[in-house]
PDB file of N, CA and C in Angstrom:
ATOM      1  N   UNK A   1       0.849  -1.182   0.000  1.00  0.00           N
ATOM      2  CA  UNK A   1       0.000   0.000   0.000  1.00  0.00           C
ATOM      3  C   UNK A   1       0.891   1.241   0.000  1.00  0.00           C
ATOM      4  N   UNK A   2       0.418   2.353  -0.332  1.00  0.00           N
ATOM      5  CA  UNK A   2       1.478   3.293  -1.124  1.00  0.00           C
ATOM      6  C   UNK A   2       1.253   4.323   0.502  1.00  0.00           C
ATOM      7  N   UNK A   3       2.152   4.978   0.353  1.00  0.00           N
ATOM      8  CA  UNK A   3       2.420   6.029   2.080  1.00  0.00           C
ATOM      9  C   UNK A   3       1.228   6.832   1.741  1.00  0.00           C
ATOM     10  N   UNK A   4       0.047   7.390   2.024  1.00  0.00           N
ATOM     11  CA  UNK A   4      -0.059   8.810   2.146  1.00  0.00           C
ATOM     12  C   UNK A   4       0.453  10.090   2.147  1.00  0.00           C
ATOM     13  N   UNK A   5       0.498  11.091   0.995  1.00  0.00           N
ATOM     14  CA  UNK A   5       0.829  12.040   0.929  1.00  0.00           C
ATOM     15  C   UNK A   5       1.099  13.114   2.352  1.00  0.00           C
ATOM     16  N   UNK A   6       1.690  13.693   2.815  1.00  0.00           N
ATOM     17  CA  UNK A   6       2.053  14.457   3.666  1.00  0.00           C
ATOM     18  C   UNK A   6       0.814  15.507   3.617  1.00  0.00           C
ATOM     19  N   UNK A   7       0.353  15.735   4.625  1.00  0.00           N
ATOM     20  CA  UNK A   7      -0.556  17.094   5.236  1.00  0.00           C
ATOM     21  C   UNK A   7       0.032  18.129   5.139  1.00  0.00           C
ATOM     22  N   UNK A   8       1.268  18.254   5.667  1.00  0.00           N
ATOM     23  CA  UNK A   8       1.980  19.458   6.307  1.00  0.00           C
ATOM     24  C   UNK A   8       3.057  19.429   5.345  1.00  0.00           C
ATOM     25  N   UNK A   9       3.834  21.100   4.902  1.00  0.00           N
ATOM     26  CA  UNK A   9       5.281  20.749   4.354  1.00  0.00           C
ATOM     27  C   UNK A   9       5.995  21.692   5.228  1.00  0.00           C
ATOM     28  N   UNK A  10       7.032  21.474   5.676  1.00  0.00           N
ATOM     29  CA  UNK A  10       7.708  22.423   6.278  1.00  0.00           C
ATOM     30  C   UNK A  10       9.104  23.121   5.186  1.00  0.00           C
ATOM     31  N   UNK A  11       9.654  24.053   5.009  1.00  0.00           N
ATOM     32  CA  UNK A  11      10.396  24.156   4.619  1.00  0.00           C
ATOM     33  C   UNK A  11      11.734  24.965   4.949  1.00  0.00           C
ATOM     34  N   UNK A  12      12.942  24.213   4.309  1.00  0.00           N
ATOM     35  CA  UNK A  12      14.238  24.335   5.070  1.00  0.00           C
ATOM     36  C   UNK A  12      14.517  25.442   4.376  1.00  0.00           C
ATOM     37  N   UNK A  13      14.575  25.830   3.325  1.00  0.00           N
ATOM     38  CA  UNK A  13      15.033  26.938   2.514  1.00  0.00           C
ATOM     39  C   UNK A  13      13.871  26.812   1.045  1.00  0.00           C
ATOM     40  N   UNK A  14      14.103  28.257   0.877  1.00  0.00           N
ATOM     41  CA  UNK A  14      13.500  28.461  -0.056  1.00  0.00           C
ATOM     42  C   UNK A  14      11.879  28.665  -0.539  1.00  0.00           C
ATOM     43  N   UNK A  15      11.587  29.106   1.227  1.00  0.00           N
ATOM     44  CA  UNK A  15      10.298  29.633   1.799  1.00  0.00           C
ATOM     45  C   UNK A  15      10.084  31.274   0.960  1.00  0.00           C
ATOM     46  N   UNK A  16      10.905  31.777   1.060  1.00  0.00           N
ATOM     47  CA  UNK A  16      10.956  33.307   0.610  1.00  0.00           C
ATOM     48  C   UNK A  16      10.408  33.680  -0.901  1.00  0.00           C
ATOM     49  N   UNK A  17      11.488  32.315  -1.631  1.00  0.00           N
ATOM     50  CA  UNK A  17      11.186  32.331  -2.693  1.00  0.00           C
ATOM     51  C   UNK A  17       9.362  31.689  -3.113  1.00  0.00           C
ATOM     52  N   UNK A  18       9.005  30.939  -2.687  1.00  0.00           N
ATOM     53  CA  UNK A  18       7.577  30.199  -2.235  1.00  0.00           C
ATOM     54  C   UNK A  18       6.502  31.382  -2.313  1.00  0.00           C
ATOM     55  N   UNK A  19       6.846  32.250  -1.494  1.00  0.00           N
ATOM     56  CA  UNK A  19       5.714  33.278  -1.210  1.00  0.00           C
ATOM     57  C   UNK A  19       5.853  34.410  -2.547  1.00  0.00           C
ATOM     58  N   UNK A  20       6.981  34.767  -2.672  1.00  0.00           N
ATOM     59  CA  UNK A  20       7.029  35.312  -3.681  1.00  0.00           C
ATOM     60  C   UNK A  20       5.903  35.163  -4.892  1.00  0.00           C
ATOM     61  N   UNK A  21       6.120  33.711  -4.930  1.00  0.00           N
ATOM     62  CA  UNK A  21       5.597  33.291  -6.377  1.00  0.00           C
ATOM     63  C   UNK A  21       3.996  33.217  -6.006  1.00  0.00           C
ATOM     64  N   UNK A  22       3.256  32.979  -4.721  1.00  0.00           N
ATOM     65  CA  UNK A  22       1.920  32.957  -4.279  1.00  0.00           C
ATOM     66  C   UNK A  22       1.092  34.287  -4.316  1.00  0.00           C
ATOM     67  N   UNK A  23       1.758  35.418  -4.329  1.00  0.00           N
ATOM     68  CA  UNK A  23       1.064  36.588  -4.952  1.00  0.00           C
ATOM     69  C   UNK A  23       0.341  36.855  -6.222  1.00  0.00           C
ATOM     70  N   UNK A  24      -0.474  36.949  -6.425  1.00  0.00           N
ATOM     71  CA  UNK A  24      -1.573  37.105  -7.377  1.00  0.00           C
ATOM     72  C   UNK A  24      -1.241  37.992  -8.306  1.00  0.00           C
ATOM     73  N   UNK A  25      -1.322  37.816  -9.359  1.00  0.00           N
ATOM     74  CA  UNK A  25      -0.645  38.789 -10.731  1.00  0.00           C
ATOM     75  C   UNK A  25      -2.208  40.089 -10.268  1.00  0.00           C
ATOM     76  N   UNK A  26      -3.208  39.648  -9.827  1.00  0.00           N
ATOM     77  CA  UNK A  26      -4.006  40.617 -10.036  1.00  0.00           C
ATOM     78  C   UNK A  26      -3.360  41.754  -8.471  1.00  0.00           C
ATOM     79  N   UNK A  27      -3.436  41.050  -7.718  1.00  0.00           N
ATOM     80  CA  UNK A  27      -2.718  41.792  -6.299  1.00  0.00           C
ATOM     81  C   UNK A  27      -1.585  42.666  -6.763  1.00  0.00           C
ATOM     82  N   UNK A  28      -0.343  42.248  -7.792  1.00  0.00           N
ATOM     83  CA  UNK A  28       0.867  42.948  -8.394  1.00  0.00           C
ATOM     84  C   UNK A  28       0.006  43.921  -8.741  1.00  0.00           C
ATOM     85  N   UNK A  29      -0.737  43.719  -9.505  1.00  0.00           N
ATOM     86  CA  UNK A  29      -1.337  45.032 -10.315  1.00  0.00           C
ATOM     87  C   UNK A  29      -2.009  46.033  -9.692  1.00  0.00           C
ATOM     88  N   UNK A  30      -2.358  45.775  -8.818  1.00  0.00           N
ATOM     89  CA  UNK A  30      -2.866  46.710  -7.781  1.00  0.00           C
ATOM     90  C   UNK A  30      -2.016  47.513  -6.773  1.00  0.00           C
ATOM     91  N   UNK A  31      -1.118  46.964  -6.565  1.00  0.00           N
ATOM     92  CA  UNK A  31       0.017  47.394  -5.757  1.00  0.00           C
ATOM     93  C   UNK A  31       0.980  48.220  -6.727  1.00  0.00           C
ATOM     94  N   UNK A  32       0.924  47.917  -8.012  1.00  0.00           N
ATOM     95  CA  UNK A  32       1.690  49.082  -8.996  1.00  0.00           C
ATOM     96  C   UNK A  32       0.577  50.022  -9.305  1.00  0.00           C
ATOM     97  N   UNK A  33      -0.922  49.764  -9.227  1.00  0.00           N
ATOM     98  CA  UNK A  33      -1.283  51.206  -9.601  1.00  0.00           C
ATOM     99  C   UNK A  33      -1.516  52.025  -7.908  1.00  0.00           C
ATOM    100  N   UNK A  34      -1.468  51.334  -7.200  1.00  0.00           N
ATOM    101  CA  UNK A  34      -1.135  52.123  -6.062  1.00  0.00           C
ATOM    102  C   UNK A  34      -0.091  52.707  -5.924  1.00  0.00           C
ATOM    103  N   UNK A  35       0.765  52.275  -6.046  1.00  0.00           N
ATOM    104  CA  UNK A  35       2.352  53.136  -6.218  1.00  0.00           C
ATOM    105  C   UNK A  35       2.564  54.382  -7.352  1.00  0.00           C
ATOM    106  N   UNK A  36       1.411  54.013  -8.256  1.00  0.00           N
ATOM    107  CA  UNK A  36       1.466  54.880  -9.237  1.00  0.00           C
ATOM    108  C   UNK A  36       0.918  56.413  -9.158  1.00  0.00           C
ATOM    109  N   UNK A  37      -0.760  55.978  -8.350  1.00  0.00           N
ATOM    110  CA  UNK A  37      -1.202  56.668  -7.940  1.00  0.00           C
ATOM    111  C   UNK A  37      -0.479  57.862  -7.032  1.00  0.00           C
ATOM    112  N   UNK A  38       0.124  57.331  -6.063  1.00  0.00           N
ATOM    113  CA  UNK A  38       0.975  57.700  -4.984  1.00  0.00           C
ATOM    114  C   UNK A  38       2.088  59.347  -5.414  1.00  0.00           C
ATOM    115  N   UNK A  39       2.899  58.044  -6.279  1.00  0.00           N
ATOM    116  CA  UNK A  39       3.724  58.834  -7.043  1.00  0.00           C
ATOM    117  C   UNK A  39       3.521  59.889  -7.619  1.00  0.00           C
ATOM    118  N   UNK A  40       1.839  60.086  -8.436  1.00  0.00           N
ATOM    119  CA  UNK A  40       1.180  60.981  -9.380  1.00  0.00           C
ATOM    120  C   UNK A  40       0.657  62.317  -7.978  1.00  0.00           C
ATOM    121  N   UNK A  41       0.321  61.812  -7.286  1.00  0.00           N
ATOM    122  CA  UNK A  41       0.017  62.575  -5.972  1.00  0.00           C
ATOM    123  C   UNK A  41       1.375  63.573  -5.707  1.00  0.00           C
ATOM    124  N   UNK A  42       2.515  62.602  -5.401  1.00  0.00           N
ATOM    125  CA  UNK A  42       3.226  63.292  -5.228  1.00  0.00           C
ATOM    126  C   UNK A  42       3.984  64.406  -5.773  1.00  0.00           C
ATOM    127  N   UNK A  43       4.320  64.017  -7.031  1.00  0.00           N
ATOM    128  CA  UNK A  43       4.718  64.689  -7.825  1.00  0.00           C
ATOM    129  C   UNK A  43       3.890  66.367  -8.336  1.00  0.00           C
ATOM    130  N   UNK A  44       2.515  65.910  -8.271  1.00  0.00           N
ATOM    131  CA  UNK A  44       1.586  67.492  -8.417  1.00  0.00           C
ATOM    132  C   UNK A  44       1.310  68.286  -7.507  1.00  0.00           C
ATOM    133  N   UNK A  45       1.560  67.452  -5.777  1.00  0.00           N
ATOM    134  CA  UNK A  45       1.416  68.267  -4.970  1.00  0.00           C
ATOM    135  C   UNK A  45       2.800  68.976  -4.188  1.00  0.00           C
ATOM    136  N   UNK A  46       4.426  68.339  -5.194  1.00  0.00           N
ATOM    137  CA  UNK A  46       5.700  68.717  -4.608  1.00  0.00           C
ATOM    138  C   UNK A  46       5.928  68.395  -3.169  1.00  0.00           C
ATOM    139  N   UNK A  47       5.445  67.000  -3.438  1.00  0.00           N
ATOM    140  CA  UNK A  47       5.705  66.071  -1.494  1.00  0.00           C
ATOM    141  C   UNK A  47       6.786  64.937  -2.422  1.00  0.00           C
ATOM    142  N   UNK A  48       7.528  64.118  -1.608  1.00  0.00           N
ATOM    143  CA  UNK A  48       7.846  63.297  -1.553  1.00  0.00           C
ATOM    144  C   UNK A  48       7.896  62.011  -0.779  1.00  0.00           C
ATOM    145  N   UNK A  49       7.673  60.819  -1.111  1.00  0.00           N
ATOM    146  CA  UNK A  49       7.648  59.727  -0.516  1.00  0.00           C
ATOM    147  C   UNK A  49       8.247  59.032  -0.163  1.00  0.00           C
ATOM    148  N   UNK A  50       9.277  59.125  -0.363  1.00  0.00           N
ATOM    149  CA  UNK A  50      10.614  58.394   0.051  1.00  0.00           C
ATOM    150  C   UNK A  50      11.806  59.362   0.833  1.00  0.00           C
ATOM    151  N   UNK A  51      11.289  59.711   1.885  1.00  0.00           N
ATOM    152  CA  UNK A  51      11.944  60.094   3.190  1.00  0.00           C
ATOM    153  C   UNK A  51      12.379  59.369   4.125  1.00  0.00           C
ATOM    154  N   UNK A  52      13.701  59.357   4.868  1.00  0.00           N
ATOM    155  CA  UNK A  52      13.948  58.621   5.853  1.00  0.00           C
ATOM    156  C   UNK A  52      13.552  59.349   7.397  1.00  0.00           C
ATOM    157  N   UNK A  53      12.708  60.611   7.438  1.00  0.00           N
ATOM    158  CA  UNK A  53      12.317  60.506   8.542  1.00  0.00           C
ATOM    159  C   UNK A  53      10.546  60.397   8.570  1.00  0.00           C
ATOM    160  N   UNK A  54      10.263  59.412   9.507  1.00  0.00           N
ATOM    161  CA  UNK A  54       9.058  57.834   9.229  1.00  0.00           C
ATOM    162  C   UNK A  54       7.746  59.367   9.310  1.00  0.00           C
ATOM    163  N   UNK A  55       8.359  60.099  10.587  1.00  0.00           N
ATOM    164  CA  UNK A  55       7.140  61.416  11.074  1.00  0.00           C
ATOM    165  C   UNK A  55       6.656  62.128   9.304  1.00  0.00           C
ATOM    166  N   UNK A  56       7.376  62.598   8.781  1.00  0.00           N
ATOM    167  CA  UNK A  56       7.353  63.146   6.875  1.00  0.00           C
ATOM    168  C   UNK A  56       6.697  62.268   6.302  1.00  0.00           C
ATOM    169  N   UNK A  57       7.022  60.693   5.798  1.00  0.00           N
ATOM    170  CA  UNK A  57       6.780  59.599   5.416  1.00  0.00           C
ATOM    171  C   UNK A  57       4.987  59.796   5.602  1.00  0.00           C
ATOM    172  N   UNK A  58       4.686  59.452   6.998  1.00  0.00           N
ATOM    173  CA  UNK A  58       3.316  59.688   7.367  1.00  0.00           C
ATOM    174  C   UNK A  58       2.533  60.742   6.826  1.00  0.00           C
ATOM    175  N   UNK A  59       3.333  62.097   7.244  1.00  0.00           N
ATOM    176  CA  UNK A  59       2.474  63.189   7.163  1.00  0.00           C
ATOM    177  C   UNK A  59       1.995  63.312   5.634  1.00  0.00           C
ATOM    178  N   UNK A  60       3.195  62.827   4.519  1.00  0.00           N
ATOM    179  CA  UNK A  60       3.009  62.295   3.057  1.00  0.00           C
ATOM    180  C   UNK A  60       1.122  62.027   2.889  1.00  0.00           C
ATOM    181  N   UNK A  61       1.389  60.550   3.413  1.00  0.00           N
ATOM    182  CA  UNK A  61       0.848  59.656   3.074  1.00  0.00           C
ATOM    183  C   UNK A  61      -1.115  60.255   3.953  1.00  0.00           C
ATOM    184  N   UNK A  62      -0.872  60.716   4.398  1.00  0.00           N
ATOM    185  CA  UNK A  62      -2.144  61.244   5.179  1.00  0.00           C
ATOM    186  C   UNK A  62      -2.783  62.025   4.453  1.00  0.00           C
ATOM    187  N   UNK A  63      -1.675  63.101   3.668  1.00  0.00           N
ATOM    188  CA  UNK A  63      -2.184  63.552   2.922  1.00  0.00           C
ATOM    189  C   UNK A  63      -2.655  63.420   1.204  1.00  0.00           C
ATOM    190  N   UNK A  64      -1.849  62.002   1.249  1.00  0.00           N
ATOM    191  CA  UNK A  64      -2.436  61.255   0.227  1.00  0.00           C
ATOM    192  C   UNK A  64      -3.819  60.943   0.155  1.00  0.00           C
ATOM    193  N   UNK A  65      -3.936  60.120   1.479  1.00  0.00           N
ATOM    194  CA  UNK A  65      -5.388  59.521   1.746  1.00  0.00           C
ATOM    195  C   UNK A  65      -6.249  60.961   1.861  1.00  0.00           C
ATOM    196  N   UNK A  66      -6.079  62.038   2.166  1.00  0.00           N
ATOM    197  CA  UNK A  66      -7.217  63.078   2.340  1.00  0.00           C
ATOM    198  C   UNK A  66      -7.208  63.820   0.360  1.00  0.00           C
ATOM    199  N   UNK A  67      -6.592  63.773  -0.073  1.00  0.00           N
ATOM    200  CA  UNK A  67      -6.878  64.272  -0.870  1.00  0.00           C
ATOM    201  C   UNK A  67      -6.751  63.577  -2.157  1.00  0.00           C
ATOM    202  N   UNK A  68      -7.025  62.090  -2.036  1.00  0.00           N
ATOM    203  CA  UNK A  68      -7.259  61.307  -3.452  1.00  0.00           C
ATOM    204  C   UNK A  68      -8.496  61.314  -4.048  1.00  0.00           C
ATOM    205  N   UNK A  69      -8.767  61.517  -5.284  1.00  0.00           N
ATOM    206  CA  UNK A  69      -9.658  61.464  -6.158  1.00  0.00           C
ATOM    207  C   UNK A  69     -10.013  60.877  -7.364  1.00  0.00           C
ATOM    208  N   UNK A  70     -10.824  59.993  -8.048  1.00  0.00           N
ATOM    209  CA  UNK A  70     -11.284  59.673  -8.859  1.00  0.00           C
ATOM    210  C   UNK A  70     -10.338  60.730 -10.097  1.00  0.00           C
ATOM    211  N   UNK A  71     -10.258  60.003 -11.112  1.00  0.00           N
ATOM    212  CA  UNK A  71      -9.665  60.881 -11.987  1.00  0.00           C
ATOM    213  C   UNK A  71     -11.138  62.213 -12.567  1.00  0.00           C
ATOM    214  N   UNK A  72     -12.450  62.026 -12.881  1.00  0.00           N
ATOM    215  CA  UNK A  72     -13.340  63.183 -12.775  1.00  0.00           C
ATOM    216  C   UNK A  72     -13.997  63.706 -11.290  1.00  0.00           C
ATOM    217  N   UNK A  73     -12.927  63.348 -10.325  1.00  0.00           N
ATOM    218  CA  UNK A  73     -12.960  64.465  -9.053  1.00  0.00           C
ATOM    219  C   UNK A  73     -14.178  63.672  -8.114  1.00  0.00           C
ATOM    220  N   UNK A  74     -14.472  62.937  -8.176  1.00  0.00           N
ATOM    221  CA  UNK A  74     -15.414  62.308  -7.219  1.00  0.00           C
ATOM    222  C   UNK A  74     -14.400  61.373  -6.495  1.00  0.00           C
ATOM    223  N   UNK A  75     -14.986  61.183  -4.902  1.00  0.00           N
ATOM    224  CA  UNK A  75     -15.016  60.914  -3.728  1.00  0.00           C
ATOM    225  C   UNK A  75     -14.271  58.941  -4.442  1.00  0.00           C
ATOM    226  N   UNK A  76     -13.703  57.872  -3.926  1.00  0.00           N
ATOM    227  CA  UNK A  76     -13.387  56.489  -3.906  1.00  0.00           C
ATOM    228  C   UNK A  76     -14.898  56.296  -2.851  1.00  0.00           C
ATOM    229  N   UNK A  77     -14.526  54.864  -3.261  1.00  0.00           N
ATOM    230  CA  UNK A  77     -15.752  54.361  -1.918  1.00  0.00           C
ATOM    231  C   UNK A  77     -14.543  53.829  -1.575  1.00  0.00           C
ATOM    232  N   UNK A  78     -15.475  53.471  -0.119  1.00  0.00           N
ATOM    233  CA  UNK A  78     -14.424  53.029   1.169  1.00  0.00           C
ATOM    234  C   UNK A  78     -13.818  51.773   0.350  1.00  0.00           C
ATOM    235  N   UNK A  79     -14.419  50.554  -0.236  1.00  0.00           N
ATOM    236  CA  UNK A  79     -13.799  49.307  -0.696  1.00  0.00           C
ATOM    237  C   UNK A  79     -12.397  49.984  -1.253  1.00  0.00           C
ATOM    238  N   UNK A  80     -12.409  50.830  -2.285  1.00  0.00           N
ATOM    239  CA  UNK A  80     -11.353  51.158  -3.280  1.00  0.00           C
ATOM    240  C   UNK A  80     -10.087  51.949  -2.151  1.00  0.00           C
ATOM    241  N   UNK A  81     -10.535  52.735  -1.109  1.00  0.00           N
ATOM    242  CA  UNK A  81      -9.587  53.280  -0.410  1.00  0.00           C
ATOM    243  C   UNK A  81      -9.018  52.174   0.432  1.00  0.00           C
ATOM    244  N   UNK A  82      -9.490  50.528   0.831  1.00  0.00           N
ATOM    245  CA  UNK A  82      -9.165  49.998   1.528  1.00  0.00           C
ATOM    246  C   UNK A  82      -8.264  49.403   0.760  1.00  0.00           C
ATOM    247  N   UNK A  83      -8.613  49.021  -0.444  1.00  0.00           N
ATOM    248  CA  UNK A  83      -7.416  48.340  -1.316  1.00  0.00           C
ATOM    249  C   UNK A  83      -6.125  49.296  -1.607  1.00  0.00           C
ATOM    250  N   UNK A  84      -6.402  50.746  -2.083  1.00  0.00           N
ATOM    251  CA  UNK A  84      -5.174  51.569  -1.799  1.00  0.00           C
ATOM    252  C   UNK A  84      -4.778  51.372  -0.710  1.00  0.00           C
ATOM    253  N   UNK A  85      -5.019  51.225   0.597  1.00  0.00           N
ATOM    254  CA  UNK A  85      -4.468  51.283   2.154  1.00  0.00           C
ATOM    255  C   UNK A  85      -3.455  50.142   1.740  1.00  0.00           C
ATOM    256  N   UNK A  86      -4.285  48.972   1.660  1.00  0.00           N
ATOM    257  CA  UNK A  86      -3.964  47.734   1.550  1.00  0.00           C
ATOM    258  C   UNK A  86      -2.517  47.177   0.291  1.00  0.00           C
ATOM    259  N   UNK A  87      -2.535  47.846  -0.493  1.00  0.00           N
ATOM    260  CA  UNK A  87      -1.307  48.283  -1.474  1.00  0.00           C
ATOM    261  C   UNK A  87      -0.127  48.938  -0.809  1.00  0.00           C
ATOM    262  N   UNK A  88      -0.249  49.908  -0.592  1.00  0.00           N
ATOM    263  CA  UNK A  88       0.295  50.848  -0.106  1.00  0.00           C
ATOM    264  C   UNK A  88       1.110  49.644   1.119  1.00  0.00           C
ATOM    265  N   UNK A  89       0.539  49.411   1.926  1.00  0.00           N
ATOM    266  CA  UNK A  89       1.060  48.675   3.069  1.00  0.00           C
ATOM    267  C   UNK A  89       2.118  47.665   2.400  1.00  0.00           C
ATOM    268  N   UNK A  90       1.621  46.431   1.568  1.00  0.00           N
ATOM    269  CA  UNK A  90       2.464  45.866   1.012  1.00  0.00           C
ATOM    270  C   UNK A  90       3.330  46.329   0.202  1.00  0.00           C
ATOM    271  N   UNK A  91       3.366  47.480  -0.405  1.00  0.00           N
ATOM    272  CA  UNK A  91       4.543  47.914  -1.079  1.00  0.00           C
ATOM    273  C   UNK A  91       5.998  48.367  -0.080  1.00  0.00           C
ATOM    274  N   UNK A  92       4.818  49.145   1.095  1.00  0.00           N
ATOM    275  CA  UNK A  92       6.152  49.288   2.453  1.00  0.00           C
ATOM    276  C   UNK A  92       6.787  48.200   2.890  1.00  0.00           C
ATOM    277  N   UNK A  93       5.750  46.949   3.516  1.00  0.00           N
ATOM    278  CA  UNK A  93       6.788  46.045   3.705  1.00  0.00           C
ATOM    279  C   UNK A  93       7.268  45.154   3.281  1.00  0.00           C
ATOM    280  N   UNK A  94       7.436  45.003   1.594  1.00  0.00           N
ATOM    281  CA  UNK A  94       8.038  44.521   0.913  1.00  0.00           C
ATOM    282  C   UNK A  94       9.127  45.244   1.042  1.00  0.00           C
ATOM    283  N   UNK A  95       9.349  46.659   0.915  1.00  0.00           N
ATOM    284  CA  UNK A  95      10.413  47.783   0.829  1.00  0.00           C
ATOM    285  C   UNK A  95      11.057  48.355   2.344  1.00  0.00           C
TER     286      UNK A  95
END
């Protein structure tokens, strides 16, 4: 009779690389137009995002979230601002 397949895998190396590849091409894409977004923010309002002091970094990004808009000027719904949040986050701690 043949073993049963394993339940569990643990792994010795090459976990990092594993997760890597488990990210969703649609999740990538969201996380680059969040970055994009970001960037486009930044650039028209003469902030920058890539500061090493974290207090700037924030104050950035706060004012990202208060003043993002639909490209014809209407309000995100909360879903769409949670997925920017949610981008945004993984792009930091990937970075």
């Amino acid at each position: 009779m043949a073993q049963p397949a394993k339940r569990f895998v643990t792994y010795e190396e090459g976990l990092s690389d594993f997760l890597e590849t488990k990210q969703a091409k649609n999740t990538e894409g969201a996380t680059k137009t969040t970055l994009t977004l970001l960037e486009t923010f930044c650039a028209e309002t003469g902030l920058s995002i890539y500061l090493d002091n974290a207090y700037m970094m924030d104050n950035t990004v706060q004012r990202f979230y208060a003043g993002i808009r639909k490209a014809n000027g209407d309000f995100y719904k909360v879903t769409t601002m949670n997925c920017i949040r949610f981008g945004l986050q993984r792009h930091f701690l990937k970075n």
